[in-house]
PDB file of N, CA and C in Angstrom:
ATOM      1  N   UNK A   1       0.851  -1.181   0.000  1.00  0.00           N
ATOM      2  CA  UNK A   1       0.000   0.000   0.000  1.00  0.00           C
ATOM      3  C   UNK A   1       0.892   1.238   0.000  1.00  0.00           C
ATOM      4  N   UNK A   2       0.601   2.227  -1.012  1.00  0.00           N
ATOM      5  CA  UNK A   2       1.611   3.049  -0.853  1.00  0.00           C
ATOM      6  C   UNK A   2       0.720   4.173  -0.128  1.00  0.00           C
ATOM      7  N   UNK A   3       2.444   4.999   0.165  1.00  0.00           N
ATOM      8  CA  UNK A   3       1.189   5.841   1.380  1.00  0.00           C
ATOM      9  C   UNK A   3       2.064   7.568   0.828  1.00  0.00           C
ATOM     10  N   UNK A   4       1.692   8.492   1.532  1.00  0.00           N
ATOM     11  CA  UNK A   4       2.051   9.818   1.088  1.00  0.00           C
ATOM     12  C   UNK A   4       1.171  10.765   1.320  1.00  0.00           C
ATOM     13  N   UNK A   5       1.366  12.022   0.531  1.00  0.00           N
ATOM     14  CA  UNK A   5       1.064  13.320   0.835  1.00  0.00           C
ATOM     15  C   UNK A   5       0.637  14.161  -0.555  1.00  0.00           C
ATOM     16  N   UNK A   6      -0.363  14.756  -0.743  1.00  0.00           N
ATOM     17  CA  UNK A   6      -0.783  15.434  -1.550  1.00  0.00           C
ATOM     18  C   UNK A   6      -0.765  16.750  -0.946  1.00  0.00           C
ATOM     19  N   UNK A   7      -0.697  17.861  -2.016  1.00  0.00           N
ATOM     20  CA  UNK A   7      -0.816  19.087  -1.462  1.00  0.00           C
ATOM     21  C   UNK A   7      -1.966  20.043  -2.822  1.00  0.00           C
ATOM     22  N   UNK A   8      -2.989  20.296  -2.622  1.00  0.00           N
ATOM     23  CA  UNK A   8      -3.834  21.270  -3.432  1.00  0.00           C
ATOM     24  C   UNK A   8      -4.148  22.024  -2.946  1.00  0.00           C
ATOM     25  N   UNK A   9      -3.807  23.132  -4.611  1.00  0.00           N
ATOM     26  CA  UNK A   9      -3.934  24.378  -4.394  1.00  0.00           C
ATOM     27  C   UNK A   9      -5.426  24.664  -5.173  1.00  0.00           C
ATOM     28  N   UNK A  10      -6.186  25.081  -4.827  1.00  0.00           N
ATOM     29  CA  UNK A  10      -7.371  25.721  -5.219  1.00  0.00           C
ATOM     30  C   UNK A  10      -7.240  27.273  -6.328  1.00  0.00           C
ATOM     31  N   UNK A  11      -7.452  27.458  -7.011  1.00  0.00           N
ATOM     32  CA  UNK A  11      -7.343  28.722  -7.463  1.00  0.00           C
ATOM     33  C   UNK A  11      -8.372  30.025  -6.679  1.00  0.00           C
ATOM     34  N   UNK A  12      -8.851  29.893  -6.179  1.00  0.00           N
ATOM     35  CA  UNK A  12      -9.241  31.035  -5.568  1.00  0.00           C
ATOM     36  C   UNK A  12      -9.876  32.587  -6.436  1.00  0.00           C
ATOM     37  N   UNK A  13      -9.930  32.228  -7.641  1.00  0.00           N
ATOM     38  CA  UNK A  13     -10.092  33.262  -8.834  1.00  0.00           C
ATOM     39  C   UNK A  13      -8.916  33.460  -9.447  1.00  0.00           C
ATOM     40  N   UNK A  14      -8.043  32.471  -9.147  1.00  0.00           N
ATOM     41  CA  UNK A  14      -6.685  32.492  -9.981  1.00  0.00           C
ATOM     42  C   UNK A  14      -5.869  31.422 -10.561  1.00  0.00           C
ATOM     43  N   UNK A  15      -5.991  31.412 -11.689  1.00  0.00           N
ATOM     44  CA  UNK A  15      -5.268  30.105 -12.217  1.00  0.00           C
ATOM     45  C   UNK A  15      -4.199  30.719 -13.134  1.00  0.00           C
ATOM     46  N   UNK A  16      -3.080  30.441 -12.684  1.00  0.00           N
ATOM     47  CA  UNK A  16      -1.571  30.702 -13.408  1.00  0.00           C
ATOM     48  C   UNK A  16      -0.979  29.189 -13.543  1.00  0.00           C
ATOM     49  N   UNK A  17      -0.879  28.997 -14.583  1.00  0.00           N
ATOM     50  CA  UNK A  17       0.047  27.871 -14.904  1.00  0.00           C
ATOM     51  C   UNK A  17       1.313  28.037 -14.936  1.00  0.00           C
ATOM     52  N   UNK A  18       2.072  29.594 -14.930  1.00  0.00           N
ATOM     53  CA  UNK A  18       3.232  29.140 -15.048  1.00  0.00           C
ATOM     54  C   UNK A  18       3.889  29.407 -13.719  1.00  0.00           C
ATOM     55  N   UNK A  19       2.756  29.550 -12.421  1.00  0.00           N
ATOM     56  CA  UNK A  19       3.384  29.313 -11.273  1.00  0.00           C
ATOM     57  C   UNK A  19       3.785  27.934 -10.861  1.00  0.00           C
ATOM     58  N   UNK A  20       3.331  26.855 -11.353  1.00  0.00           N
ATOM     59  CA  UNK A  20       3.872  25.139 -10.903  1.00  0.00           C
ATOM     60  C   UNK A  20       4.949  25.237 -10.778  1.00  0.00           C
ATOM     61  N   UNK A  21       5.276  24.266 -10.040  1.00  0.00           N
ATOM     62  CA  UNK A  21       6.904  23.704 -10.747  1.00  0.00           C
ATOM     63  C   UNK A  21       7.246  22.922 -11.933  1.00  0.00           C
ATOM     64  N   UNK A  22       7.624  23.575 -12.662  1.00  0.00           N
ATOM     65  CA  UNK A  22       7.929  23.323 -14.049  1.00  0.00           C
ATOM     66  C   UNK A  22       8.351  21.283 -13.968  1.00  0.00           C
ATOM     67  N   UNK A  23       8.938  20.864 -13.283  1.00  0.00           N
ATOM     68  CA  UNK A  23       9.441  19.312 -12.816  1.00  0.00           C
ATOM     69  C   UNK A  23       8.666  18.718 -12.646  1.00  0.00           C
ATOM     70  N   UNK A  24       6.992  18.997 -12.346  1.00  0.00           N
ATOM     71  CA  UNK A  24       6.142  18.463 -11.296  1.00  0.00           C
ATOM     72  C   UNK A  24       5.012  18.204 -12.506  1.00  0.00           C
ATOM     73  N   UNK A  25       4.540  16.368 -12.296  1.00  0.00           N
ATOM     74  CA  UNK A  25       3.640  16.665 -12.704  1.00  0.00           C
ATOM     75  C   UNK A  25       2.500  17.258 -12.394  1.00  0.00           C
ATOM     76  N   UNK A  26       1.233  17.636 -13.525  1.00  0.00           N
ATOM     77  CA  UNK A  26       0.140  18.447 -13.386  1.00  0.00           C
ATOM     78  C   UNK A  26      -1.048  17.765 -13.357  1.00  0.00           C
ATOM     79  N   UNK A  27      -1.822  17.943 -11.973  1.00  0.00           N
ATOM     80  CA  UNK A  27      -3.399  17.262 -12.008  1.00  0.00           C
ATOM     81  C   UNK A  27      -4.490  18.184 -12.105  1.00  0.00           C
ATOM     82  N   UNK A  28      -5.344  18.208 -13.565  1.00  0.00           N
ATOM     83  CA  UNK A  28      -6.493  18.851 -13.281  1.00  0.00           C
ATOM     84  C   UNK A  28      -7.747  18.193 -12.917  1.00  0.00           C
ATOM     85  N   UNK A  29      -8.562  19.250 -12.532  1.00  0.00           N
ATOM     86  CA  UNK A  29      -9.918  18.347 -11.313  1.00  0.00           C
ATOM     87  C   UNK A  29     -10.468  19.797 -12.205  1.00  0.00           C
ATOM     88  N   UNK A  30     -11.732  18.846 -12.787  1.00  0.00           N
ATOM     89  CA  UNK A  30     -12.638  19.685 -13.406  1.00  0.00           C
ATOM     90  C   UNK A  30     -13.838  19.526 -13.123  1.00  0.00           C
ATOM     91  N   UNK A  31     -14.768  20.209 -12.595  1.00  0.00           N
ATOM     92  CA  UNK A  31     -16.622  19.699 -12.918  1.00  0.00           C
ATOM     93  C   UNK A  31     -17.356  20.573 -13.625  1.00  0.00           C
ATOM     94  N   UNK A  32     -18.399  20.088 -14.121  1.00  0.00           N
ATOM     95  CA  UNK A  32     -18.929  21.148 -15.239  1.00  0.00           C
ATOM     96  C   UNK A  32     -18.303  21.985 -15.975  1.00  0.00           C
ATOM     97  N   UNK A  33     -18.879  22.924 -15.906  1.00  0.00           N
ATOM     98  CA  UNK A  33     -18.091  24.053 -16.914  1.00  0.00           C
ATOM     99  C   UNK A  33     -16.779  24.197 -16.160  1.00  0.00           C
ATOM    100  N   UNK A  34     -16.329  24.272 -15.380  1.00  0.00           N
ATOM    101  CA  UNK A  34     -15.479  24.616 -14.378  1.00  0.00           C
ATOM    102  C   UNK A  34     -14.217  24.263 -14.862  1.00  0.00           C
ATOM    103  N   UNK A  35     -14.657  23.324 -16.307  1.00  0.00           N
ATOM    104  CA  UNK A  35     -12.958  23.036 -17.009  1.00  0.00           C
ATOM    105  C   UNK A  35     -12.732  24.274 -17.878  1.00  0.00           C
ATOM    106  N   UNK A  36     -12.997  25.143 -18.272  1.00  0.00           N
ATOM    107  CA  UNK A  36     -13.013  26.251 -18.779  1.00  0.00           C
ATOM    108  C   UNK A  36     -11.192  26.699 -18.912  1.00  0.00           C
ATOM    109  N   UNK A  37     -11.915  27.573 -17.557  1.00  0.00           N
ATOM    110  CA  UNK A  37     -10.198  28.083 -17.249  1.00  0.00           C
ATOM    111  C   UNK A  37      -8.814  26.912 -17.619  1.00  0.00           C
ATOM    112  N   UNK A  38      -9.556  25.475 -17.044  1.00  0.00           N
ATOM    113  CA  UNK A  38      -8.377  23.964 -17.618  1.00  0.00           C
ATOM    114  C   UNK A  38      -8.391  24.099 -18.924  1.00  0.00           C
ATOM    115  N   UNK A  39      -9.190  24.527 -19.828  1.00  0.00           N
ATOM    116  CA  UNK A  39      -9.276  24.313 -21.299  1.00  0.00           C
ATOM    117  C   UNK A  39      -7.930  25.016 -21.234  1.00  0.00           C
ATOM    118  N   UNK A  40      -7.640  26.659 -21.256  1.00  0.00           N
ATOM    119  CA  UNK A  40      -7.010  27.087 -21.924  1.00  0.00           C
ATOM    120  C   UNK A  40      -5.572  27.132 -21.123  1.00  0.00           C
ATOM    121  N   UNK A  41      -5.387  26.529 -19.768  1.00  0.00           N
ATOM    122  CA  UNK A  41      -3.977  25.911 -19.768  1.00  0.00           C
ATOM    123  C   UNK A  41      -3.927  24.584 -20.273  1.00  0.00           C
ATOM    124  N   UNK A  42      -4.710  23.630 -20.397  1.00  0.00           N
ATOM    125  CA  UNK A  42      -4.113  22.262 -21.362  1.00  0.00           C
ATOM    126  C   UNK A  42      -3.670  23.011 -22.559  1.00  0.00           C
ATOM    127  N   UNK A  43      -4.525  24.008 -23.131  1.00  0.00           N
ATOM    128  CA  UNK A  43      -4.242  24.603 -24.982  1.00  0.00           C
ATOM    129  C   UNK A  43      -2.820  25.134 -24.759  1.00  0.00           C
ATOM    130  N   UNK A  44      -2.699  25.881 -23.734  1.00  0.00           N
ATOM    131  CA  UNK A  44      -1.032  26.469 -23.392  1.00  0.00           C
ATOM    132  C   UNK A  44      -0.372  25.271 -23.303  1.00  0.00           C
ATOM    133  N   UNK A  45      -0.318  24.356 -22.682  1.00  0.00           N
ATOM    134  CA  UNK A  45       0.398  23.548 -22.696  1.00  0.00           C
ATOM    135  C   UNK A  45       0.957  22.372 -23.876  1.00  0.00           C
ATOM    136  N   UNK A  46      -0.465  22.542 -24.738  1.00  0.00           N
ATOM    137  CA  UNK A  46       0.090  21.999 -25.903  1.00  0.00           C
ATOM    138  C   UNK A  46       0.589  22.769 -26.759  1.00  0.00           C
ATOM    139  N   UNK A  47       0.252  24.131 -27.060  1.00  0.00           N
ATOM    140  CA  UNK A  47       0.387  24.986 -27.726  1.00  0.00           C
ATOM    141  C   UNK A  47       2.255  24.824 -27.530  1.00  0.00           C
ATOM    142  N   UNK A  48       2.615  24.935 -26.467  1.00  0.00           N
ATOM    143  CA  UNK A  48       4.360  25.169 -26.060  1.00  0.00           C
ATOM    144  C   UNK A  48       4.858  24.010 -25.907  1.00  0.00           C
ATOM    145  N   UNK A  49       4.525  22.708 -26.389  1.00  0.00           N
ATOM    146  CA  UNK A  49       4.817  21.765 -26.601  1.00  0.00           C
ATOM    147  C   UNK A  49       5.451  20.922 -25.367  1.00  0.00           C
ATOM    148  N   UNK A  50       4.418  21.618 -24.083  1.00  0.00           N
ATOM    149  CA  UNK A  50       5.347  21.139 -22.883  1.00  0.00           C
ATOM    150  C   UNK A  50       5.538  19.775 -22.375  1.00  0.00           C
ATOM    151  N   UNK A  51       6.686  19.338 -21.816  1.00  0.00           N
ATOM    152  CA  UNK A  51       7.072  17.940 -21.786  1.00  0.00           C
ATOM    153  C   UNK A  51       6.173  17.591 -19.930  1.00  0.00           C
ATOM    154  N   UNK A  52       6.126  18.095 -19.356  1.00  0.00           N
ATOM    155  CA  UNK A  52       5.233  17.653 -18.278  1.00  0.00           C
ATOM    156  C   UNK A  52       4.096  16.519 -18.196  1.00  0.00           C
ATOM    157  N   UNK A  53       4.170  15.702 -17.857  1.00  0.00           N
ATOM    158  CA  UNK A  53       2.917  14.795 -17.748  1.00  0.00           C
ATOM    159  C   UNK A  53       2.086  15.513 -16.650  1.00  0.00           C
ATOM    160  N   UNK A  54       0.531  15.624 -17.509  1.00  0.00           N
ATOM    161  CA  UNK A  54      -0.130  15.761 -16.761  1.00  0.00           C
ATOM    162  C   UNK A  54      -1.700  15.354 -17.070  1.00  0.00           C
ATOM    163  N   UNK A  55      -2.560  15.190 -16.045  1.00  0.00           N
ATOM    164  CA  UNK A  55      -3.804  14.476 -15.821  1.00  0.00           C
ATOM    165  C   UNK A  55      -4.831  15.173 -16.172  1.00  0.00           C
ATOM    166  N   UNK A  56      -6.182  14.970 -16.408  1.00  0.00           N
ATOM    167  CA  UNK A  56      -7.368  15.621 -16.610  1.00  0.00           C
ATOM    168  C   UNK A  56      -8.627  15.202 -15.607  1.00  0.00           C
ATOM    169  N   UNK A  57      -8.744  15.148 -14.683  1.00  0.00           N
ATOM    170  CA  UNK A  57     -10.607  14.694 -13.952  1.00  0.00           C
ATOM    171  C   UNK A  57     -11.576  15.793 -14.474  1.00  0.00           C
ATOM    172  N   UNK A  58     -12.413  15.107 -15.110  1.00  0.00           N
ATOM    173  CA  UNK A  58     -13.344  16.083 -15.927  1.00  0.00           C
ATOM    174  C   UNK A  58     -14.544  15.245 -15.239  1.00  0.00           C
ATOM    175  N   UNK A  59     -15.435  15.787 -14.493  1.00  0.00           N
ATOM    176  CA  UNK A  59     -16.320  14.819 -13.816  1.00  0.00           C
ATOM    177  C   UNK A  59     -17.835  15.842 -14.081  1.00  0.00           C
ATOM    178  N   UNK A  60     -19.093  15.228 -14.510  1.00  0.00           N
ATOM    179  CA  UNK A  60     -20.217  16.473 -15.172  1.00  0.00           C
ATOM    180  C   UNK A  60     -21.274  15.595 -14.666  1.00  0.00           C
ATOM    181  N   UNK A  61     -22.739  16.222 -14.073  1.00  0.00           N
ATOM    182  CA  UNK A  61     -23.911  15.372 -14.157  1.00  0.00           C
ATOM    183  C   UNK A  61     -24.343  14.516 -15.634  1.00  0.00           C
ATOM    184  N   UNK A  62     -24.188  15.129 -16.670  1.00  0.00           N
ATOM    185  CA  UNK A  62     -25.027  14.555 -17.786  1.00  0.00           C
ATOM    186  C   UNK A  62     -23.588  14.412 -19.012  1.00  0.00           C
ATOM    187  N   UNK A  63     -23.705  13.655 -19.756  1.00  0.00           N
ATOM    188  CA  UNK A  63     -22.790  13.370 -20.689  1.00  0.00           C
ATOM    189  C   UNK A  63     -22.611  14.642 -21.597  1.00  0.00           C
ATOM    190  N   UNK A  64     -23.503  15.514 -21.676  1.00  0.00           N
ATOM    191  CA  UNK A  64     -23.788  16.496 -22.623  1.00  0.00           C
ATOM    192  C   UNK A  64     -23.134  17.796 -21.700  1.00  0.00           C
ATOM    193  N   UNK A  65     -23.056  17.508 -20.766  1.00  0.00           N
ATOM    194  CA  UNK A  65     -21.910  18.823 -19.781  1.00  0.00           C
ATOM    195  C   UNK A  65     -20.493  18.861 -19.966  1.00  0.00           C
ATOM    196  N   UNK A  66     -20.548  17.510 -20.734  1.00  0.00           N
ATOM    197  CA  UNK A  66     -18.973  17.775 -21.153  1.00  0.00           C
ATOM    198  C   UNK A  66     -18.667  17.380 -22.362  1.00  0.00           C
ATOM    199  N   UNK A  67     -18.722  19.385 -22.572  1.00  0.00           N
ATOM    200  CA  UNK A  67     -18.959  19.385 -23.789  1.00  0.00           C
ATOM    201  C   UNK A  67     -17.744  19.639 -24.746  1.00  0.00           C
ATOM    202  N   UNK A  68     -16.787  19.235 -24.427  1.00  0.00           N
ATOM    203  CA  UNK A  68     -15.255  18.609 -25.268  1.00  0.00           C
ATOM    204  C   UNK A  68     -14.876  17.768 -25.313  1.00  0.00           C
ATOM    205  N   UNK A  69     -15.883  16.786 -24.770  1.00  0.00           N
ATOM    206  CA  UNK A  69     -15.489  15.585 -24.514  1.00  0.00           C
ATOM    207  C   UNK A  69     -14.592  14.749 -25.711  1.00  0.00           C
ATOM    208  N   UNK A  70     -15.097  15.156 -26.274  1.00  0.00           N
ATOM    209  CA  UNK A  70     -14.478  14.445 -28.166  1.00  0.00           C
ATOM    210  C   UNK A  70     -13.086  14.833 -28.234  1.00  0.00           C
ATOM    211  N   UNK A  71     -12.996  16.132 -28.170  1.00  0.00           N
ATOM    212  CA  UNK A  71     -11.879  16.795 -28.296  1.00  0.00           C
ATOM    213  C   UNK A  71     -10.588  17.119 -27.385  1.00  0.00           C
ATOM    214  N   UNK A  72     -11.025  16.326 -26.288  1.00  0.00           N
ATOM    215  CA  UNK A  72     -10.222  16.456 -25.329  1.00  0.00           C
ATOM    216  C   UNK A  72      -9.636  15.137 -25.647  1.00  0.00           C
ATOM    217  N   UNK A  73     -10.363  14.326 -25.549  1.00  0.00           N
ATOM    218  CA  UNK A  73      -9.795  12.743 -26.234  1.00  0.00           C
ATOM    219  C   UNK A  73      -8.988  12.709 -27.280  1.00  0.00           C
ATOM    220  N   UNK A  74      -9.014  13.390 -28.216  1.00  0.00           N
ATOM    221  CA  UNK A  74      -8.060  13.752 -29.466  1.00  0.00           C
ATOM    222  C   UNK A  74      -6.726  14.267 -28.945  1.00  0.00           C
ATOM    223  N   UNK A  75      -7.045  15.374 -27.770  1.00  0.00           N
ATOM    224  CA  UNK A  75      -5.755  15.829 -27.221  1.00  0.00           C
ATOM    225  C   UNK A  75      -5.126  14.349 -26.385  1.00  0.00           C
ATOM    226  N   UNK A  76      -5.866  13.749 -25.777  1.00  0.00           N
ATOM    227  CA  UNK A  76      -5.090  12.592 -24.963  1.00  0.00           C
ATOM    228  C   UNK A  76      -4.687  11.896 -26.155  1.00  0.00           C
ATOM    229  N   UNK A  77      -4.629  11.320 -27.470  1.00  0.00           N
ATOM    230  CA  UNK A  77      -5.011  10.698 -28.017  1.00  0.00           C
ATOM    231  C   UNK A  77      -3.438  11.044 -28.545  1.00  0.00           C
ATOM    232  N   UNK A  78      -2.971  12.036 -28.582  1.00  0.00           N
ATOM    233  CA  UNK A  78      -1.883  12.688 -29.834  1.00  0.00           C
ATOM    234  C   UNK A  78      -0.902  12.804 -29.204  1.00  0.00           C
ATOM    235  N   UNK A  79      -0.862  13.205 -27.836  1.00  0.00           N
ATOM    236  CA  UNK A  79      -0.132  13.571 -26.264  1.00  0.00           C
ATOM    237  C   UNK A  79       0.145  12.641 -25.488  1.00  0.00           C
ATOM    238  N   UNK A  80       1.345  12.165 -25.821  1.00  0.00           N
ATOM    239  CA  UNK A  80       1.580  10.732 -24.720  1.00  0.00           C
ATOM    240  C   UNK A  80       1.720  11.039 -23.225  1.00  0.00           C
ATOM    241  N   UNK A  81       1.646  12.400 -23.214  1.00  0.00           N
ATOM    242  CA  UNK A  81       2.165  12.838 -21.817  1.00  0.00           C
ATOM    243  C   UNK A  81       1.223  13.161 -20.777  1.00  0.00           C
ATOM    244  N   UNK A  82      -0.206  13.301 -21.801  1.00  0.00           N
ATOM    245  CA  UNK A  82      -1.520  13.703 -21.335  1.00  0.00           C
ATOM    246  C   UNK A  82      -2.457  12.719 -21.018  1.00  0.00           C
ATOM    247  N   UNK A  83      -3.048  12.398 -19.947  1.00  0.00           N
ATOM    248  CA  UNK A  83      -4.213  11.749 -19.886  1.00  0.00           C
ATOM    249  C   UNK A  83      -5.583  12.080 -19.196  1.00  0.00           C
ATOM    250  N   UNK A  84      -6.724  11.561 -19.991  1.00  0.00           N
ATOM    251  CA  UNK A  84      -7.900  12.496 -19.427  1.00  0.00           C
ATOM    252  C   UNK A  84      -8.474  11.078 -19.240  1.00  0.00           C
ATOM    253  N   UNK A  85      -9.392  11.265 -18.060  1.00  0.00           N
ATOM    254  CA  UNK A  85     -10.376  10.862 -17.266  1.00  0.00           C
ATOM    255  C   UNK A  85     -11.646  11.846 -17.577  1.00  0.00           C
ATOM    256  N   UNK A  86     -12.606  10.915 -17.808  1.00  0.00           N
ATOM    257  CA  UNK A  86     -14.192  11.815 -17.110  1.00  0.00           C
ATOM    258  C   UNK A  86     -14.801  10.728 -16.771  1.00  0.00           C
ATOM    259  N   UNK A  87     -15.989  11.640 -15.893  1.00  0.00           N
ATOM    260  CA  UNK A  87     -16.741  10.581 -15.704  1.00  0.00           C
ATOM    261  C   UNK A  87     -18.586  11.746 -14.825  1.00  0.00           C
ATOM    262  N   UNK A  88     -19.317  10.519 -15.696  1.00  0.00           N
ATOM    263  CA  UNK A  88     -20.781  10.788 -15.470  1.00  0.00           C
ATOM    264  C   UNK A  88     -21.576  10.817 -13.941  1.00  0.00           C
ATOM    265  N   UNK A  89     -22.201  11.558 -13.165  1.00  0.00           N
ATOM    266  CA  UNK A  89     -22.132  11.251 -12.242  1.00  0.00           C
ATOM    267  C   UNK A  89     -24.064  11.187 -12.144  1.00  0.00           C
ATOM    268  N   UNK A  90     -24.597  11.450 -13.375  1.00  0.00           N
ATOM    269  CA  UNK A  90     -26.250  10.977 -13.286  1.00  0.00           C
ATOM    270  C   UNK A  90     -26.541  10.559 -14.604  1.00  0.00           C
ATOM    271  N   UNK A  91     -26.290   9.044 -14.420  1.00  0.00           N
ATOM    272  CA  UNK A  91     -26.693   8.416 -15.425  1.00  0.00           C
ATOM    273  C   UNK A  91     -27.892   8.362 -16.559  1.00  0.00           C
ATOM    274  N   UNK A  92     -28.782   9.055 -15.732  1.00  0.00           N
ATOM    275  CA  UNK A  92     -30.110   9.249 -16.281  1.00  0.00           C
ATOM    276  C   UNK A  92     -30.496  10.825 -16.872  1.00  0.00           C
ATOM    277  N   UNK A  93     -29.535  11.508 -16.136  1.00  0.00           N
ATOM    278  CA  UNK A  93     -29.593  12.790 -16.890  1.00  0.00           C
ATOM    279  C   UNK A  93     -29.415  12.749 -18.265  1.00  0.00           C
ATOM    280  N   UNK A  94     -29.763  13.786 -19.045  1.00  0.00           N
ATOM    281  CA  UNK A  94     -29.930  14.032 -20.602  1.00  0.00           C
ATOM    282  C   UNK A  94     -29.002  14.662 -20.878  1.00  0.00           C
TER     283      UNK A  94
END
């Protein structure tokens, strides 16, 4: 069992990507729209071709809330360094 320490930072009305540590990988935690602001640091990040591995949790009530879903997959898809997760959390929603 491995064991350890996480540390999250919340943005607070502020999301700077190029405060990380450049060494470290990157976890995003998205719900609903709330990947927004994540959209356009993953786009920075591909855009600058950055070597960082980093994660996606894209988590929405209805399949139709996540609405890049296609296209975010294309980015995991091309990006060995990138991987996205989502996931549905009302199955019955529309």
């Amino acid at each position: 069992k491995a064991t350890g320490h996480v540390t999250i930072s919340l943005p607070h009305g502020k999301c700077h990507i190029n405060q990380l540590d450049p060494e470290k990988p990157i976890l995003f935690i998205a719900i609903g729209t709330g990947f927004a602001p994540i959209k356009a640091m993953i786009e920075s990040l591909l855009a600058n071709n950055d070597p960082r591995l980093f994660f996606l949790y894209w988590s929405a009530r209805s399949q139709s809330d996540l609405y890049m879903h296609e296209k975010v997959e294309q980015w995991a898809a091309h990006v060995e360094h990138f991987h996205y997760h989502s996931m549905v959390t009302d199955q019955d929603a529309k």
